[in-house]
PDB file of N, CA and C in Angstrom:
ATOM      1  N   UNK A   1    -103.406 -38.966 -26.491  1.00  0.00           N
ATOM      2  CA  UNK A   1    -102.005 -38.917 -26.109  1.00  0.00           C
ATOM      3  C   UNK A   1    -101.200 -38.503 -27.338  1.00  0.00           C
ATOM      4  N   UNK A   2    -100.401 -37.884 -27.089  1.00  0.00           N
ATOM      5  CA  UNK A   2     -99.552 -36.984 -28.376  1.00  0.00           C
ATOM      6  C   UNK A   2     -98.206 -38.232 -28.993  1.00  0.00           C
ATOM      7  N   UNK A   3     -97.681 -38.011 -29.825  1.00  0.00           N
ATOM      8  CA  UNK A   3     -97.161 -38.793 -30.203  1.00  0.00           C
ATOM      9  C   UNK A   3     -95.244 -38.866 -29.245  1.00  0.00           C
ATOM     10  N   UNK A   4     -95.349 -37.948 -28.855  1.00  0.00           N
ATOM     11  CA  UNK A   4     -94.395 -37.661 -27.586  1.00  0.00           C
ATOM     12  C   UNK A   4     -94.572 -38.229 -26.929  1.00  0.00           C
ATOM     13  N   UNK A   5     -95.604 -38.021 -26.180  1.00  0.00           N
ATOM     14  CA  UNK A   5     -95.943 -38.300 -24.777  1.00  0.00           C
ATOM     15  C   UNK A   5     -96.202 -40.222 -25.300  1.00  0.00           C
ATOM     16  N   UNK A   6     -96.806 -40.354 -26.273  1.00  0.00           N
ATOM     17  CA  UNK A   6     -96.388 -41.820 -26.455  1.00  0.00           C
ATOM     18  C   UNK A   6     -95.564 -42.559 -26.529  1.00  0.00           C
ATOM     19  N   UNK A   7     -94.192 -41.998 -27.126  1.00  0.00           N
ATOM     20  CA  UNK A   7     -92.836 -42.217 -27.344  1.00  0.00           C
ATOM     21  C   UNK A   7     -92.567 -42.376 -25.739  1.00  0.00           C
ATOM     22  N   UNK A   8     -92.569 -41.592 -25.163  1.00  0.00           N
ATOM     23  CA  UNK A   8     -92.069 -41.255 -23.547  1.00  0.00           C
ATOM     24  C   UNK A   8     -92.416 -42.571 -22.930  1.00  0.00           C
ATOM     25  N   UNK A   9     -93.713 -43.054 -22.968  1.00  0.00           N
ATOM     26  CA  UNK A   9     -94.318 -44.027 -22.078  1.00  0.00           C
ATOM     27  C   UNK A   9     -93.441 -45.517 -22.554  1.00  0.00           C
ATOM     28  N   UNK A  10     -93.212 -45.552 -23.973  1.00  0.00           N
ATOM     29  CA  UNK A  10     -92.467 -46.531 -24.266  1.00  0.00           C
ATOM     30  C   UNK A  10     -91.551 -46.758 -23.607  1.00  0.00           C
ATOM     31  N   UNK A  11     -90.372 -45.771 -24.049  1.00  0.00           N
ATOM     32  CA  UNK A  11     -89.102 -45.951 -23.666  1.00  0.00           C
ATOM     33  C   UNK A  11     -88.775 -46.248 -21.689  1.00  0.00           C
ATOM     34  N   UNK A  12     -89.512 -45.005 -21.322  1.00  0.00           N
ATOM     35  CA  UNK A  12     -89.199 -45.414 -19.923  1.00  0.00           C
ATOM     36  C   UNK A  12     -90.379 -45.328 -18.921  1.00  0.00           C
ATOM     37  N   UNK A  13     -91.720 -45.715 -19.658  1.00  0.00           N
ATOM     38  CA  UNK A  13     -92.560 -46.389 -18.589  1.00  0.00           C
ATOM     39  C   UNK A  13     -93.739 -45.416 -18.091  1.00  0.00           C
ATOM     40  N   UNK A  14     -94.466 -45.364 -17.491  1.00  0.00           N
ATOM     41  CA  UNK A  14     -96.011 -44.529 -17.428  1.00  0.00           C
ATOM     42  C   UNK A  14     -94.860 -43.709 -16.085  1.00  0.00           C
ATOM     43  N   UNK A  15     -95.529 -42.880 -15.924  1.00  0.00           N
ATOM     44  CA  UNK A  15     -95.097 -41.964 -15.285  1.00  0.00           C
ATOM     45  C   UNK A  15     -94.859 -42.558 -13.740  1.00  0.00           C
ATOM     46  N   UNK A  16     -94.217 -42.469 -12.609  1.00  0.00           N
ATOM     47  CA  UNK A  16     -93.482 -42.734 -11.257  1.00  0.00           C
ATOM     48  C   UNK A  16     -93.478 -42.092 -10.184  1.00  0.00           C
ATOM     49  N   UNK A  17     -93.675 -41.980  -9.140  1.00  0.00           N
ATOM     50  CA  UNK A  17     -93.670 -41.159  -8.338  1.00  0.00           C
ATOM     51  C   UNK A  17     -92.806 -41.199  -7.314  1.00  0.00           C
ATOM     52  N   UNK A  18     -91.595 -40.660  -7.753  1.00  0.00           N
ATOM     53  CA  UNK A  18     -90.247 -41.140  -7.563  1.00  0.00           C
ATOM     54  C   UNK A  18     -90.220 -41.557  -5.537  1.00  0.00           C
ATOM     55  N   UNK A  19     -90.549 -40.018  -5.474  1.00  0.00           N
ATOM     56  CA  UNK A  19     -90.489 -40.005  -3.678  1.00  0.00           C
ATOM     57  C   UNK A  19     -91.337 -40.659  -2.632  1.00  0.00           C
ATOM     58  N   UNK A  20     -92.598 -41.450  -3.381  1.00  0.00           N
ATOM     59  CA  UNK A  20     -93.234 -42.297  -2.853  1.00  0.00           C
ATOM     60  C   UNK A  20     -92.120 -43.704  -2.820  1.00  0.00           C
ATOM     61  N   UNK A  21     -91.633 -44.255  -3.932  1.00  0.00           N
ATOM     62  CA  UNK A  21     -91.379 -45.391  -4.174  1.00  0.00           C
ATOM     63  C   UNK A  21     -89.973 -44.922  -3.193  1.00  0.00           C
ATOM     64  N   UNK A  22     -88.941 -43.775  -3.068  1.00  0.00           N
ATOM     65  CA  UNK A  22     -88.154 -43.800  -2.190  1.00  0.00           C
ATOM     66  C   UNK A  22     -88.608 -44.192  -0.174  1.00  0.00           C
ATOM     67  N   UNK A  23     -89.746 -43.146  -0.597  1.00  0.00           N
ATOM     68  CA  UNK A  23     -90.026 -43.700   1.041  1.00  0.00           C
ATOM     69  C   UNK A  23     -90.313 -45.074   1.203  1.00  0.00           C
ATOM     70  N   UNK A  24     -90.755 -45.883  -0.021  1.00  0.00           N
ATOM     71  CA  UNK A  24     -90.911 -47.179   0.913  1.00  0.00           C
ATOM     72  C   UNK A  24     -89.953 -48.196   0.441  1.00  0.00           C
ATOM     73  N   UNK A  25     -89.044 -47.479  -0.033  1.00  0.00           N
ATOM     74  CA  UNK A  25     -87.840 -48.813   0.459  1.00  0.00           C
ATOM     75  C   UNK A  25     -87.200 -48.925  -1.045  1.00  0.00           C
ATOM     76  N   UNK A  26     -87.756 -48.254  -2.284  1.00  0.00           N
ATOM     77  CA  UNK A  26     -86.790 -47.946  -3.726  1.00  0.00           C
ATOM     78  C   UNK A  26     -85.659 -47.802  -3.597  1.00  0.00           C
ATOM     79  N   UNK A  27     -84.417 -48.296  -4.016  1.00  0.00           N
ATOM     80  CA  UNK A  27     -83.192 -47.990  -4.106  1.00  0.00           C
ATOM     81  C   UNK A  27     -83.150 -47.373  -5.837  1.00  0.00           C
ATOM     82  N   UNK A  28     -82.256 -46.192  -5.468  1.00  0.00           N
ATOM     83  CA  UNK A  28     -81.453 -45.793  -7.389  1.00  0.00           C
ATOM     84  C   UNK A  28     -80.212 -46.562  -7.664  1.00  0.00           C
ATOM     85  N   UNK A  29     -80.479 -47.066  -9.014  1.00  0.00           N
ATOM     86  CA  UNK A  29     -79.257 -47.356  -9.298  1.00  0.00           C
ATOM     87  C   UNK A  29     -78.948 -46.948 -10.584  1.00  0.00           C
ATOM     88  N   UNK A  30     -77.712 -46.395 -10.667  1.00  0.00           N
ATOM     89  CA  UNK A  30     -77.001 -45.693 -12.028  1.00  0.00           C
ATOM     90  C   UNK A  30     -76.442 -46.721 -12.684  1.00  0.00           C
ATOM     91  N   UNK A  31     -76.383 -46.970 -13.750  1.00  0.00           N
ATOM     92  CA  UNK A  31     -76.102 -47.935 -14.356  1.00  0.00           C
ATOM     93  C   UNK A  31     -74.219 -47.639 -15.598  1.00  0.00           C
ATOM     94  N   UNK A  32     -74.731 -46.324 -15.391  1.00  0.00           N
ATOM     95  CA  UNK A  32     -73.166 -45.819 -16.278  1.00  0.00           C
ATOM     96  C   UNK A  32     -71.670 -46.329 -15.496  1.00  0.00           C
ATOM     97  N   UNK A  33     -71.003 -46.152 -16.242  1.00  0.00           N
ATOM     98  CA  UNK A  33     -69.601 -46.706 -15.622  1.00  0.00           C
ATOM     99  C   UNK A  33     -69.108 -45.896 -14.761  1.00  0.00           C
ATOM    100  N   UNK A  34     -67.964 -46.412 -13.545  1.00  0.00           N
ATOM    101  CA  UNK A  34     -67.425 -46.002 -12.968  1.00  0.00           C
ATOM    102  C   UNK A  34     -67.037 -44.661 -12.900  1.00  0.00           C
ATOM    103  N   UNK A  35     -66.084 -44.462 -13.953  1.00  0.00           N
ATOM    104  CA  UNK A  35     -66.127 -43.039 -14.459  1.00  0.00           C
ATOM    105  C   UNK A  35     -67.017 -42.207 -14.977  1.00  0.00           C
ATOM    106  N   UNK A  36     -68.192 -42.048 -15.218  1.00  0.00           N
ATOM    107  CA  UNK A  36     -69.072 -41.315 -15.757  1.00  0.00           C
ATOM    108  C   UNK A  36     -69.431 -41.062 -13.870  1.00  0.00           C
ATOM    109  N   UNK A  37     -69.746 -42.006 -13.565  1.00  0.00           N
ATOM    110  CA  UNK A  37     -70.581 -42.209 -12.143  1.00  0.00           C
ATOM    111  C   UNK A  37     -69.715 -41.185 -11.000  1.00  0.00           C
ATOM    112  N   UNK A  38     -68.340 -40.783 -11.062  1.00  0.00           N
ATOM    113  CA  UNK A  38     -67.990 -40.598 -10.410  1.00  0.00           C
ATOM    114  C   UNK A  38     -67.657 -38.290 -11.062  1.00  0.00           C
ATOM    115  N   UNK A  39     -68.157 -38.556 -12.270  1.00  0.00           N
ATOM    116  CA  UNK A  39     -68.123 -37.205 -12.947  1.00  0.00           C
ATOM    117  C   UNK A  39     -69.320 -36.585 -12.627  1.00  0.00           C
ATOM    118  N   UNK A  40     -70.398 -36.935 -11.497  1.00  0.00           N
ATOM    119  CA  UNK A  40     -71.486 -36.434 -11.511  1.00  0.00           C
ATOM    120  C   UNK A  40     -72.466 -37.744 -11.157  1.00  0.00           C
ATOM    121  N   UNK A  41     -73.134 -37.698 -10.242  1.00  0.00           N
ATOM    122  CA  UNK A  41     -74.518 -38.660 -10.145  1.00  0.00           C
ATOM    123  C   UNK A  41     -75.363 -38.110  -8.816  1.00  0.00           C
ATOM    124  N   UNK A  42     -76.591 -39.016  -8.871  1.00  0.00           N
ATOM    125  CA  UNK A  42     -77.527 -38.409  -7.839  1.00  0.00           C
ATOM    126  C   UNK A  42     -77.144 -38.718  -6.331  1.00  0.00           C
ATOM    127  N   UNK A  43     -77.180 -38.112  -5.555  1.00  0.00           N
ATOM    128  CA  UNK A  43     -76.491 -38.630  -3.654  1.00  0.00           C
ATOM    129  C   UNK A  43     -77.270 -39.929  -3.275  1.00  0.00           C
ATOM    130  N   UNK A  44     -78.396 -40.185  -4.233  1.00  0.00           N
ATOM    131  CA  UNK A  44     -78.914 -41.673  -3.299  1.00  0.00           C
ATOM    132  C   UNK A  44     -78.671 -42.847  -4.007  1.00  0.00           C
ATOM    133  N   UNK A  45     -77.702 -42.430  -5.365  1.00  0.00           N
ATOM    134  CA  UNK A  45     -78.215 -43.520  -5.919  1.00  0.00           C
ATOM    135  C   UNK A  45     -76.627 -44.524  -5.665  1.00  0.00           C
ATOM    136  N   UNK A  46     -76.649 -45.380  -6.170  1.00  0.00           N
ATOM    137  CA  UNK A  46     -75.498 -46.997  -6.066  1.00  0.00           C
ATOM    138  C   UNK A  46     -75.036 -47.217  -7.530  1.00  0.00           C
ATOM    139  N   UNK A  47     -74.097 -46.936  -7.767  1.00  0.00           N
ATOM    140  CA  UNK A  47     -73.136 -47.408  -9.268  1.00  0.00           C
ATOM    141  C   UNK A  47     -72.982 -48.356  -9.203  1.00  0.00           C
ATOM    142  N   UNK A  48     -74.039 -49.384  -9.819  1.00  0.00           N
ATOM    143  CA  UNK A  48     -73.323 -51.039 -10.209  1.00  0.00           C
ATOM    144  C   UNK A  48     -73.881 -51.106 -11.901  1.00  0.00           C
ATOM    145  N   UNK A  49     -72.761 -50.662 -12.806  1.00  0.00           N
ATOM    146  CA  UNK A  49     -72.327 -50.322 -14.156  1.00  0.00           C
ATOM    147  C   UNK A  49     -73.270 -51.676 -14.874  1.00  0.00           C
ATOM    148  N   UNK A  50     -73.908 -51.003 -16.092  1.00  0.00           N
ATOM    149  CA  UNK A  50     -74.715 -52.148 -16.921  1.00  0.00           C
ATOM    150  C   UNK A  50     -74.132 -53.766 -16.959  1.00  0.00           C
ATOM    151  N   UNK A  51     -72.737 -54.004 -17.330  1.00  0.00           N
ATOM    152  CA  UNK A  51     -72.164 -54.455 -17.832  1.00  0.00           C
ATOM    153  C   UNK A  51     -71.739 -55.674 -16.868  1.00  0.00           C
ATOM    154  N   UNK A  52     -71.857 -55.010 -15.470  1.00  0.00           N
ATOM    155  CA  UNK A  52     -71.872 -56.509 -14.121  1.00  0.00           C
ATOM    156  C   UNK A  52     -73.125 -56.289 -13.857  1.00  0.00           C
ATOM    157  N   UNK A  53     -74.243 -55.872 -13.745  1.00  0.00           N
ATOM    158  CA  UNK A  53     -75.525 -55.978 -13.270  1.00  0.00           C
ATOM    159  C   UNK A  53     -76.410 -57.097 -13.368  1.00  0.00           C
ATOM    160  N   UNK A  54     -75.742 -58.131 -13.716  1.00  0.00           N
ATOM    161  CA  UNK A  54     -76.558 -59.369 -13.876  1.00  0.00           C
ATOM    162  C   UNK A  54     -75.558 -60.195 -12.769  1.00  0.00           C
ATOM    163  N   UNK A  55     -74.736 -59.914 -12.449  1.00  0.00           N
ATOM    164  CA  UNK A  55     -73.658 -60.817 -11.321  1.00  0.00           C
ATOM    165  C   UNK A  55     -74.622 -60.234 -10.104  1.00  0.00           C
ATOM    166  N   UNK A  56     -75.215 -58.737 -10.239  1.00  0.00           N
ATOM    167  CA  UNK A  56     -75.060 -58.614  -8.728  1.00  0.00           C
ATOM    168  C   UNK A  56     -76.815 -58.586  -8.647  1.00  0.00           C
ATOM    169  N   UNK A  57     -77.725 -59.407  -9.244  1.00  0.00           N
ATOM    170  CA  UNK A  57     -79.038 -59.003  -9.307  1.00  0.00           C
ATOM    171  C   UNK A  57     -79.309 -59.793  -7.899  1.00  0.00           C
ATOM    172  N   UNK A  58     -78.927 -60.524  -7.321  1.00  0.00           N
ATOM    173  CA  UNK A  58     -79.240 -61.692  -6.204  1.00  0.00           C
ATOM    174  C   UNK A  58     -79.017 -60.448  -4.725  1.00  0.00           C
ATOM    175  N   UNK A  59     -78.416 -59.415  -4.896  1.00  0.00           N
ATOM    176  CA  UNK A  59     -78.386 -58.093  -3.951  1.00  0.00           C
ATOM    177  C   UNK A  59     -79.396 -57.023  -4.593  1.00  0.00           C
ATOM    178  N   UNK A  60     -80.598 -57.397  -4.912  1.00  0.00           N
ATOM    179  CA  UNK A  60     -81.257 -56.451  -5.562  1.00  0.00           C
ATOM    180  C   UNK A  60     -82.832 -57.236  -5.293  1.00  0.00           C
ATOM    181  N   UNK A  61     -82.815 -58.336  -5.067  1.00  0.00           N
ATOM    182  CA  UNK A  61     -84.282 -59.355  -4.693  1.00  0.00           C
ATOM    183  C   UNK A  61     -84.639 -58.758  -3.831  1.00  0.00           C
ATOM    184  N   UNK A  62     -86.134 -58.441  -3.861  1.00  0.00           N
ATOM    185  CA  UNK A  62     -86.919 -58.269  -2.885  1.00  0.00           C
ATOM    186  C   UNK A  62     -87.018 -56.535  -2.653  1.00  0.00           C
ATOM    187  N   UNK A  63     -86.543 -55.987  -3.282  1.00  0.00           N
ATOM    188  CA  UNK A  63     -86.008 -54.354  -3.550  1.00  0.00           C
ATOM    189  C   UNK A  63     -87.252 -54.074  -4.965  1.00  0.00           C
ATOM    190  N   UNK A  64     -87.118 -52.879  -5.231  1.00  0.00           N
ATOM    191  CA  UNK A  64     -87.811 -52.128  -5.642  1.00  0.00           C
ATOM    192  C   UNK A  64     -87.202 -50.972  -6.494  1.00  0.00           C
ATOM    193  N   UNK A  65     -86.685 -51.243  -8.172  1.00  0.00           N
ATOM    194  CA  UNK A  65     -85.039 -50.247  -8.376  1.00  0.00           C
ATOM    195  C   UNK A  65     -85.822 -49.482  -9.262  1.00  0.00           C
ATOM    196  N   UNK A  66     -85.019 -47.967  -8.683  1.00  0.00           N
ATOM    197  CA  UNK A  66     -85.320 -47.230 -10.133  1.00  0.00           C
ATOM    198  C   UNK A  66     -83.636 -46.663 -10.908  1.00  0.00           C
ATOM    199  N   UNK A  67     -84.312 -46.811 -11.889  1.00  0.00           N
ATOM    200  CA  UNK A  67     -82.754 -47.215 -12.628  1.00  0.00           C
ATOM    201  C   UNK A  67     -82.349 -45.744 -13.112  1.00  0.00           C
ATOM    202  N   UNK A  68     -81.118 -45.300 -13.593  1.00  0.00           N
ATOM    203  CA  UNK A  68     -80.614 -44.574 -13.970  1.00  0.00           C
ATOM    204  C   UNK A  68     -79.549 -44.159 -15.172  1.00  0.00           C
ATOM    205  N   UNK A  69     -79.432 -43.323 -16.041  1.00  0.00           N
ATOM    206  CA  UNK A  69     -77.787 -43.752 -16.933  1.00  0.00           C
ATOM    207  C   UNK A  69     -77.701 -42.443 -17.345  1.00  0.00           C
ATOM    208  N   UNK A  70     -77.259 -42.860 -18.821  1.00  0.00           N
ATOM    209  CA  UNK A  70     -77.053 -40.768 -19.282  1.00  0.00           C
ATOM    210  C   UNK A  70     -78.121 -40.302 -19.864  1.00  0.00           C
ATOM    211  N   UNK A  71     -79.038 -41.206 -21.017  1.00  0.00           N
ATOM    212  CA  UNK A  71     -79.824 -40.648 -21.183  1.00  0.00           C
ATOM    213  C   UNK A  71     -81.418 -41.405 -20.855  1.00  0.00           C
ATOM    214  N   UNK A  72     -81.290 -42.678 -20.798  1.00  0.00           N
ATOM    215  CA  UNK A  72     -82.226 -43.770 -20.679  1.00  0.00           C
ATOM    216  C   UNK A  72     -81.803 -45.066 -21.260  1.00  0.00           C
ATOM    217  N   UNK A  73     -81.375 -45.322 -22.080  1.00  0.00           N
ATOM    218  CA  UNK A  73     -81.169 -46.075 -22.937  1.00  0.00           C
ATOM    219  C   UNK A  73     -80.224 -47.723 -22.141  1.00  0.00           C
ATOM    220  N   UNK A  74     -79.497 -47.096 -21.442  1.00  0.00           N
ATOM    221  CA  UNK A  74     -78.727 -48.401 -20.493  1.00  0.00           C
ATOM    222  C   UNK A  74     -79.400 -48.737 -19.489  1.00  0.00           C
ATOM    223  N   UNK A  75     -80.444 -47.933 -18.776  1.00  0.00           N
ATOM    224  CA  UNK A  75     -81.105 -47.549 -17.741  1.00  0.00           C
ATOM    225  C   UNK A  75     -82.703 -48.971 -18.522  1.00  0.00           C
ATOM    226  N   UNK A  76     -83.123 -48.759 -19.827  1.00  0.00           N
ATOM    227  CA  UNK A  76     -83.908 -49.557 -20.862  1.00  0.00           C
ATOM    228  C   UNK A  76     -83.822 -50.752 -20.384  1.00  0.00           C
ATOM    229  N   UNK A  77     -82.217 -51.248 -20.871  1.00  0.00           N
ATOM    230  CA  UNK A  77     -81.485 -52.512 -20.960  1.00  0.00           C
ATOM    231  C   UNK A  77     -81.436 -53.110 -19.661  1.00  0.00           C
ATOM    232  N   UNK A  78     -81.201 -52.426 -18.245  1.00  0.00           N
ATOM    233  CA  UNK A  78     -81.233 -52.400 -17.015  1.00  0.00           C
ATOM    234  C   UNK A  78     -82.162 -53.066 -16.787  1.00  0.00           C
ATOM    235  N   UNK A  79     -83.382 -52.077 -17.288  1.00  0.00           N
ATOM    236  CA  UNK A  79     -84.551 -53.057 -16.590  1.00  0.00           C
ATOM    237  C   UNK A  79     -85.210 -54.248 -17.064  1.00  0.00           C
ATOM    238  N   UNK A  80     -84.764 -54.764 -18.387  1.00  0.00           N
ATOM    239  CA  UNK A  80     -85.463 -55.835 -19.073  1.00  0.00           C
ATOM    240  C   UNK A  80     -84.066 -56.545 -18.080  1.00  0.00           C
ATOM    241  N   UNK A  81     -83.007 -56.573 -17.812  1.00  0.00           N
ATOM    242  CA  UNK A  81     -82.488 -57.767 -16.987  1.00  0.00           C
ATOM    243  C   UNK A  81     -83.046 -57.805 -15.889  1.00  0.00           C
ATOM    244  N   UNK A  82     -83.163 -56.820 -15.207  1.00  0.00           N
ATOM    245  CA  UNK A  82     -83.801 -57.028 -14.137  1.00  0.00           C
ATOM    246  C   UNK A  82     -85.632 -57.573 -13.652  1.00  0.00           C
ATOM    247  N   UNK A  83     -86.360 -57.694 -15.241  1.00  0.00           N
ATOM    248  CA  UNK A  83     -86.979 -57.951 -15.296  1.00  0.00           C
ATOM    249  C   UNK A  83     -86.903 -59.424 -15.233  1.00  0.00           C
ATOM    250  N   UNK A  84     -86.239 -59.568 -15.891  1.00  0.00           N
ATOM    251  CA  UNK A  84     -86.025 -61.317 -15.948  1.00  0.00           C
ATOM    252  C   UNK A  84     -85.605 -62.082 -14.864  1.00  0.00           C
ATOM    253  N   UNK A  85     -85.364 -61.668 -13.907  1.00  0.00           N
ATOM    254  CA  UNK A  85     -84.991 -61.996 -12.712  1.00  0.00           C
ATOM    255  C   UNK A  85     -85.895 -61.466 -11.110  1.00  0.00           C
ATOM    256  N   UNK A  86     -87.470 -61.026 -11.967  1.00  0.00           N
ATOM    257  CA  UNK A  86     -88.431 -61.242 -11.405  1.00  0.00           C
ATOM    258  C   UNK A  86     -87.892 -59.639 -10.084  1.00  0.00           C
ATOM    259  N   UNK A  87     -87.323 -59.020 -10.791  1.00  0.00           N
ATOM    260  CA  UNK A  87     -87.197 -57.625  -9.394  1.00  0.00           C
ATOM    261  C   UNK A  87     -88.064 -56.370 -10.457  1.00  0.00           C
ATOM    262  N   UNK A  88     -88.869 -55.542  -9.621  1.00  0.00           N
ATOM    263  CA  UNK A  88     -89.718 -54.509 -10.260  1.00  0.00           C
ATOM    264  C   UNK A  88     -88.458 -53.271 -10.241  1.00  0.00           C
ATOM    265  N   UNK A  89     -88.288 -53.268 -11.661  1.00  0.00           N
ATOM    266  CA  UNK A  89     -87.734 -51.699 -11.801  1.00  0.00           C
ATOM    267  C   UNK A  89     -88.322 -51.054 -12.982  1.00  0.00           C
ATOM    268  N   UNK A  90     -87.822 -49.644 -12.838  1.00  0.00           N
ATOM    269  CA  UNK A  90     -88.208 -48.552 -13.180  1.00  0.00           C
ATOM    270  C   UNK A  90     -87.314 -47.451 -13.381  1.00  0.00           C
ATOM    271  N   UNK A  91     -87.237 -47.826 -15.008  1.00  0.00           N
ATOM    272  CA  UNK A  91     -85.986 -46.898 -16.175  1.00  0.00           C
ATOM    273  C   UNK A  91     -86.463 -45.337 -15.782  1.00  0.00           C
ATOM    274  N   UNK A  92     -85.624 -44.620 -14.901  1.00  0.00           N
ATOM    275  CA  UNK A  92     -86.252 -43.232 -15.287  1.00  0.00           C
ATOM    276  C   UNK A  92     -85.545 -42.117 -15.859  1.00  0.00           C
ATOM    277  N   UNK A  93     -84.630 -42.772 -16.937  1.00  0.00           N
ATOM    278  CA  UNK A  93     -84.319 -41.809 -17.882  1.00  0.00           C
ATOM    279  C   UNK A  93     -82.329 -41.460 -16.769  1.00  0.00           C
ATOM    280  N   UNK A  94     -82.268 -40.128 -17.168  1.00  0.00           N
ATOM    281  CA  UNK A  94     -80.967 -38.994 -17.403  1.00  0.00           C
ATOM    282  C   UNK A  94     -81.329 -39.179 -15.361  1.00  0.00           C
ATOM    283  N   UNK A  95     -79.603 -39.440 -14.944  1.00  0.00           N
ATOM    284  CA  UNK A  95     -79.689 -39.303 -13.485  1.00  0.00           C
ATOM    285  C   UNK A  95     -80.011 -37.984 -12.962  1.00  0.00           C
ATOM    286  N   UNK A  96     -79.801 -37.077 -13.858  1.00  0.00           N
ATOM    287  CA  UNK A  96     -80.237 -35.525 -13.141  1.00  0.00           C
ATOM    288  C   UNK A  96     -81.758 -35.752 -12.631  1.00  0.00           C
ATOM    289  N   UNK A  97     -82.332 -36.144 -13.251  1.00  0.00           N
ATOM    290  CA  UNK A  97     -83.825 -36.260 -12.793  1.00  0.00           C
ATOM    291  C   UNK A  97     -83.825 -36.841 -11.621  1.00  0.00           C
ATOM    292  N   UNK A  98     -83.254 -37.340 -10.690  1.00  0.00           N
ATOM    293  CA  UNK A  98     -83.338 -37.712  -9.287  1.00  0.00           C
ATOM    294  C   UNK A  98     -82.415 -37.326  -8.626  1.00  0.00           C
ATOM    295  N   UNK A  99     -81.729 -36.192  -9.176  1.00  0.00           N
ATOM    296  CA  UNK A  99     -80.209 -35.306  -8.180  1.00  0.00           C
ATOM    297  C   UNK A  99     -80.496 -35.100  -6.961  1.00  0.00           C
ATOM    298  N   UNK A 100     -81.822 -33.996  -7.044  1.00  0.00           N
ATOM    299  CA  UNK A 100     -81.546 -33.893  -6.037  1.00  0.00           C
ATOM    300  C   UNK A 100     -82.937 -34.712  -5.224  1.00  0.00           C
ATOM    301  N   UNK A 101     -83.484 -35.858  -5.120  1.00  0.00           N
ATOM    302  CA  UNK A 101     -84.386 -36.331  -4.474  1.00  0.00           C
ATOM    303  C   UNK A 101     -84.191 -36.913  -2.915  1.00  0.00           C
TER     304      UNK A 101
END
C-alpha cells in the first residue's frame, strides 16, 4: 500500500460502496453549516451542521450515516461522535463525491 493510499484509509476509512449502503437504508449527512450547505450540497443528503450533531444523534439510531463536509475533516469529527453513541458511520470526505448518487 503506497503511502497515499495509506494516508487515505486513515483519514476517511477503507474504501465504501456508497450505492449499496444507499439502497439499504444509509442516510448522507453534510455536516458544514447552514450556509455552506445551502451554496451547494448533494440532493440526498440532510444538513445537521457539526456543531448540533450531538443534540440530534437520538434521530440517527438504528441508521447507517455516511457523513459529509468540505473536505473531510468535520465529516472525521462527525464520525468519532457518532461513534460514541454506538451509530455506524462513514466519513466520506468532500460532498461532491456523492452529488450526484
Amino acid at each position: 500500500m503506497s503511502f497515499i493510499s495509506s494516508l487515505k484509509n486513515k483519514l476517511f476509512g477503507p474504501p465504501v460502496n456508497y450505492q449499496e449502503l444507499l439502497q439499504n437504508g444509509a442516510i448522507i449527512i453534510d455536516v458544514r453549516s447552514p450556509q455552506e450547505f445551502k451554496s451547494g450540497h448533494a440532493q440526498k443528503s440532510k444538513n445537521i451542521p457539526l456543531n448540533i450533531l450531538k443534540s440530534k444523534t437520538s434521530t440517527l439510531k438504528g441508521k447507517e450515516v455516511l457523513l459529509v463536509c468540505k473536505s473531510g475533516g468535520r465529516a472525521g469529527m462527525a464520525k468519532s461522535i457518532l461513534k460514541k453513541e454506538g451509530i455506524i458511520a462513514h466519513n466520506l470526505g468532500p460532498w461532491q463525491k456523492v452529488q450526484n448518487l
